[in-house]
N, C-alpha and C. Protein backbone atom coordinates (compact mmCIF):
# COMPACT_ATOMS: atom_id res chain seq x y z
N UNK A 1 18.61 -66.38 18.53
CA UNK A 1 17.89 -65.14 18.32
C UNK A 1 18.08 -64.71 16.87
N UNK A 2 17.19 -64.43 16.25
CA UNK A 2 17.04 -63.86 14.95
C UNK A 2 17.58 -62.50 14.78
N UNK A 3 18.19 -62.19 14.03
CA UNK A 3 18.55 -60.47 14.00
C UNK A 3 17.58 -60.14 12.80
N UNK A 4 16.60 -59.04 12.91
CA UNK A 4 15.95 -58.10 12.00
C UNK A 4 16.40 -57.50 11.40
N UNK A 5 16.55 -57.49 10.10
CA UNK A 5 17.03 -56.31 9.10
C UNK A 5 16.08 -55.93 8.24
N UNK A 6 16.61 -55.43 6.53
CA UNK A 6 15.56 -54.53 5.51
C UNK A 6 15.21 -55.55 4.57
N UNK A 7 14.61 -55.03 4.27
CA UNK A 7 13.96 -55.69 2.53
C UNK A 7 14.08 -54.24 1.71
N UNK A 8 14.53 -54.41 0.72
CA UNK A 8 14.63 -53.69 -0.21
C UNK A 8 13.46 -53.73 -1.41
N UNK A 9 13.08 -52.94 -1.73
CA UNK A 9 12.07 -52.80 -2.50
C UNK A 9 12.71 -52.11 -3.68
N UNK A 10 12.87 -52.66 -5.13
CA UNK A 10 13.41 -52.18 -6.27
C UNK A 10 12.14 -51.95 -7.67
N UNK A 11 11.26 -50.24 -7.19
CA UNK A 11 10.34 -50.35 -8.20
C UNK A 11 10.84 -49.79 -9.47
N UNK A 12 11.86 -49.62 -9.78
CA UNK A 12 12.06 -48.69 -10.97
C UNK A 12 12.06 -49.90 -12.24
N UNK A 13 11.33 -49.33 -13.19
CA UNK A 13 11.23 -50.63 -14.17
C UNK A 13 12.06 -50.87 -15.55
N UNK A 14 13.43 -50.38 -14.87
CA UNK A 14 14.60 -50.05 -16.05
C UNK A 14 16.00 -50.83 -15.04
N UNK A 15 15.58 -51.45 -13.87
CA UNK A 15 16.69 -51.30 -12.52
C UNK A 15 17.40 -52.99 -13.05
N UNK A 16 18.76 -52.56 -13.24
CA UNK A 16 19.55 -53.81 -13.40
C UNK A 16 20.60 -53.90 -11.75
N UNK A 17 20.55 -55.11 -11.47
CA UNK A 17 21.21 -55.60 -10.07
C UNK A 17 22.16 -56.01 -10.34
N UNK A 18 23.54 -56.04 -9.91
CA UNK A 18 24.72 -56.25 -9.82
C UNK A 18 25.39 -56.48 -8.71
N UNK A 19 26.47 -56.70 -8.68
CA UNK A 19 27.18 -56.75 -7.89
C UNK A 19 29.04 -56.70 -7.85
N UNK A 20 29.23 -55.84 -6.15
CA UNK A 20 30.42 -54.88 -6.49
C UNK A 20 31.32 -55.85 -5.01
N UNK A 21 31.44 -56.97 -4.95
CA UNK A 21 32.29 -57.48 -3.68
C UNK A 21 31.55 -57.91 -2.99
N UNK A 22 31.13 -57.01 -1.83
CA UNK A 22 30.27 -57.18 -1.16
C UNK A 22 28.79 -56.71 -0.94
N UNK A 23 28.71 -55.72 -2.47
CA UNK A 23 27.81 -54.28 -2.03
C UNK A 23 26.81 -55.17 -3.17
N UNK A 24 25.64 -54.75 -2.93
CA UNK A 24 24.52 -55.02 -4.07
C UNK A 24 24.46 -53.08 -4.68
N UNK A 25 24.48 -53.26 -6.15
CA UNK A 25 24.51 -52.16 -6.75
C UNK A 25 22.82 -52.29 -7.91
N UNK A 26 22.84 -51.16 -7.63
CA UNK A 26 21.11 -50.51 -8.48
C UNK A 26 21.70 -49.88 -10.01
N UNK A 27 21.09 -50.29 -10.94
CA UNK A 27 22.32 -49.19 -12.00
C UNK A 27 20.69 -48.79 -13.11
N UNK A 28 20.48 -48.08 -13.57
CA UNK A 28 19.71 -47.36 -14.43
C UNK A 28 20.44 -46.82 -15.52
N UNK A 29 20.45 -47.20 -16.87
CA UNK A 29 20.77 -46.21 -18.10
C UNK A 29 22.77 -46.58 -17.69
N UNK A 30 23.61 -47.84 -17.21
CA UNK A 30 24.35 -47.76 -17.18
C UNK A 30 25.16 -46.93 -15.76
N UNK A 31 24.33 -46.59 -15.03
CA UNK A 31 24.64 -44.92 -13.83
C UNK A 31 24.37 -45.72 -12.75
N UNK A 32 25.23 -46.28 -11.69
CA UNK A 32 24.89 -46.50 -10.70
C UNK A 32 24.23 -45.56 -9.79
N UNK A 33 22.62 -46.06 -9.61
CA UNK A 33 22.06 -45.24 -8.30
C UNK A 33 21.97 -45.67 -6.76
N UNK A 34 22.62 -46.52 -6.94
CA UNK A 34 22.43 -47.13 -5.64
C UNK A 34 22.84 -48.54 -5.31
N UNK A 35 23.79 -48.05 -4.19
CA UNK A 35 24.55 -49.09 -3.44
C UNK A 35 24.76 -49.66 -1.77
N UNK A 36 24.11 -50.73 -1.51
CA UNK A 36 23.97 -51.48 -0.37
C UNK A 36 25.00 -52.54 0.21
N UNK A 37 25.20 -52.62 1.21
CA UNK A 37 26.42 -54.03 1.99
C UNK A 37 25.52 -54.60 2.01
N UNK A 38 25.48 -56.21 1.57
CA UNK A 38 24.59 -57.15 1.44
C UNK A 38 23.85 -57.78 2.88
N UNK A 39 25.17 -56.99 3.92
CA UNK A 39 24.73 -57.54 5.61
C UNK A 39 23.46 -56.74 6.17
N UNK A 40 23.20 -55.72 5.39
CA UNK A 40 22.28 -55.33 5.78
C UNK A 40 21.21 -55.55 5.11
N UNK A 41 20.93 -56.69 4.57
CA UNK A 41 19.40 -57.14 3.79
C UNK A 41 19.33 -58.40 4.23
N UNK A 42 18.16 -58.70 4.30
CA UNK A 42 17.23 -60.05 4.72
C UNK A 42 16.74 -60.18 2.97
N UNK A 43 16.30 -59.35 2.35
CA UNK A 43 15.58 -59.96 0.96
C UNK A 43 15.84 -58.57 0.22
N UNK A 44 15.42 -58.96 -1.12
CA UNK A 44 15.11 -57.99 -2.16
C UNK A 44 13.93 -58.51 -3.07
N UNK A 45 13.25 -57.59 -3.25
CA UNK A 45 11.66 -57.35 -3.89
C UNK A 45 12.33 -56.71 -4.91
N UNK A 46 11.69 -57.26 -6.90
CA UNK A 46 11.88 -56.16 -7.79
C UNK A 46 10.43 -56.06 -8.70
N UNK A 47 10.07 -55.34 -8.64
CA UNK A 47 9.14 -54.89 -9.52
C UNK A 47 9.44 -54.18 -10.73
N UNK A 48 8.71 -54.66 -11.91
CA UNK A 48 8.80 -54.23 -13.25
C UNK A 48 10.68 -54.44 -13.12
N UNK A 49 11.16 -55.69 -13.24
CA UNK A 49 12.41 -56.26 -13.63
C UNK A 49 12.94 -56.11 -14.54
N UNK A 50 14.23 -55.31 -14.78
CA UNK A 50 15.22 -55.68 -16.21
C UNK A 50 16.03 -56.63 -16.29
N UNK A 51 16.50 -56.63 -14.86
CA UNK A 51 17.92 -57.94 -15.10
C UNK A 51 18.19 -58.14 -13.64
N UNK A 52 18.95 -58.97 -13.02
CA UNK A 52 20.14 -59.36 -11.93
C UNK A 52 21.38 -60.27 -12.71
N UNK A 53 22.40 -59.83 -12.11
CA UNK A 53 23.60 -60.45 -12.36
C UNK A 53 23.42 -61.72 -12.22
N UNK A 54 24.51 -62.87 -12.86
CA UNK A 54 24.75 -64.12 -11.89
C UNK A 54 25.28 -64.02 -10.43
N UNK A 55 26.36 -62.77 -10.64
CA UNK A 55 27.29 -62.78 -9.48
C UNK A 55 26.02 -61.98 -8.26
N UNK A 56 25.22 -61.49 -8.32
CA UNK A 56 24.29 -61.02 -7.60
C UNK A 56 23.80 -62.24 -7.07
N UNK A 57 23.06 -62.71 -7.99
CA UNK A 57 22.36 -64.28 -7.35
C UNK A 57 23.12 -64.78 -6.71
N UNK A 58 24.13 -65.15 -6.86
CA UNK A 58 25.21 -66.32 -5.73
C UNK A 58 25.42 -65.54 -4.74
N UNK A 59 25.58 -63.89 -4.48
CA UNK A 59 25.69 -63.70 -3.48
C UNK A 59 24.51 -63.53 -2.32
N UNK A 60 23.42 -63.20 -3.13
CA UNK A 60 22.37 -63.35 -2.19
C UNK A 60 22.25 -64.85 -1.37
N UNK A 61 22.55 -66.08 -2.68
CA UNK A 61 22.22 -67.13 -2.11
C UNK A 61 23.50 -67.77 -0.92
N UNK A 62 24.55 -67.23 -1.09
CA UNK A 62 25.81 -67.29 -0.03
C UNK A 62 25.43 -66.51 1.12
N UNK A 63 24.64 -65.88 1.28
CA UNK A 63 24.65 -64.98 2.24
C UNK A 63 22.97 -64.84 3.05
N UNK A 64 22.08 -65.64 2.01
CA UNK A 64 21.06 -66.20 2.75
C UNK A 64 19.27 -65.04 2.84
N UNK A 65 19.78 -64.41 1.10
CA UNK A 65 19.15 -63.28 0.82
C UNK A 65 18.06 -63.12 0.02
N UNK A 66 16.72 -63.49 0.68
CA UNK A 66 16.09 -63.34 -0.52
C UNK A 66 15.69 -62.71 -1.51
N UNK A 67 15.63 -63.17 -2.81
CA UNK A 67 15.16 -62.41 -4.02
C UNK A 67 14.26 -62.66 -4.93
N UNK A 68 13.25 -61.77 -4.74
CA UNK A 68 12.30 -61.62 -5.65
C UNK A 68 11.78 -61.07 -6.76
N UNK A 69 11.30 -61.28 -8.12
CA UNK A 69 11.16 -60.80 -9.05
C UNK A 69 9.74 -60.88 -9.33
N UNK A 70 9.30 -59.92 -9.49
CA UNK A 70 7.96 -60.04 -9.55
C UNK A 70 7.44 -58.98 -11.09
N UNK A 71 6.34 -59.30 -11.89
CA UNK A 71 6.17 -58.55 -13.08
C UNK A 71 4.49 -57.69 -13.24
N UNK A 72 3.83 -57.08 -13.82
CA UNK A 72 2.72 -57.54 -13.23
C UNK A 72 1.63 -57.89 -13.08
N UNK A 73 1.81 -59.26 -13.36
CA UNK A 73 0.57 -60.21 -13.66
C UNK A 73 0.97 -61.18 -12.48
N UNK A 74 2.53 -61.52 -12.98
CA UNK A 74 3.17 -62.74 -12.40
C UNK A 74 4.21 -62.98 -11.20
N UNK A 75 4.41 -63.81 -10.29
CA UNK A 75 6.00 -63.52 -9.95
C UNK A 75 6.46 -64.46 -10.85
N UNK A 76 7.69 -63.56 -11.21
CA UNK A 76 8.41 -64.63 -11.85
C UNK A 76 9.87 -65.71 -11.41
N UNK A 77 10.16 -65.03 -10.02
CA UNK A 77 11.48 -65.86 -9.10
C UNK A 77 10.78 -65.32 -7.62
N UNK A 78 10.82 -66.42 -7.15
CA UNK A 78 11.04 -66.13 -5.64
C UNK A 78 11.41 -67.06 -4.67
């Protein structure tokens, strides 16, 4: 059985992705706005992209999370 979870949608077009252990962190201007447990995502969507960590990427990909970067003309990761 599949378990259903979120997709995260990241439109802010200044939003750098990080990561804090286990938590996916949102940071703007240096200011964390926002912080998620990675168990609760199936994927992440970013529109108008600044950055993701390395340590972000490996954990999405350890944990089976997709991530998308999208710009807008193009995607550019997915």
């Amino acid at each position: 059985m599949r378990k259903l979870l979120n997709t995260l949608y990241v439109t802010m077009p200044d939003a750098y992705l990080a990561r804090d252990g286990e938590n996916i962190l949102i940071k703007t201007e240096n200011e964390i706005r926002f912080r998620i447990p990675v168990h609760n995502l199936e994927g992440i969507v970013c529109f108008g992209f600044a950055g993701a960590s390395p340590g972000l990427m490996h954990l999405c990909c350890e944990r089976g999370v997709a991530l998308s970067i999208r710009d807008r003309f193009t995607i550019i990761c997915n």
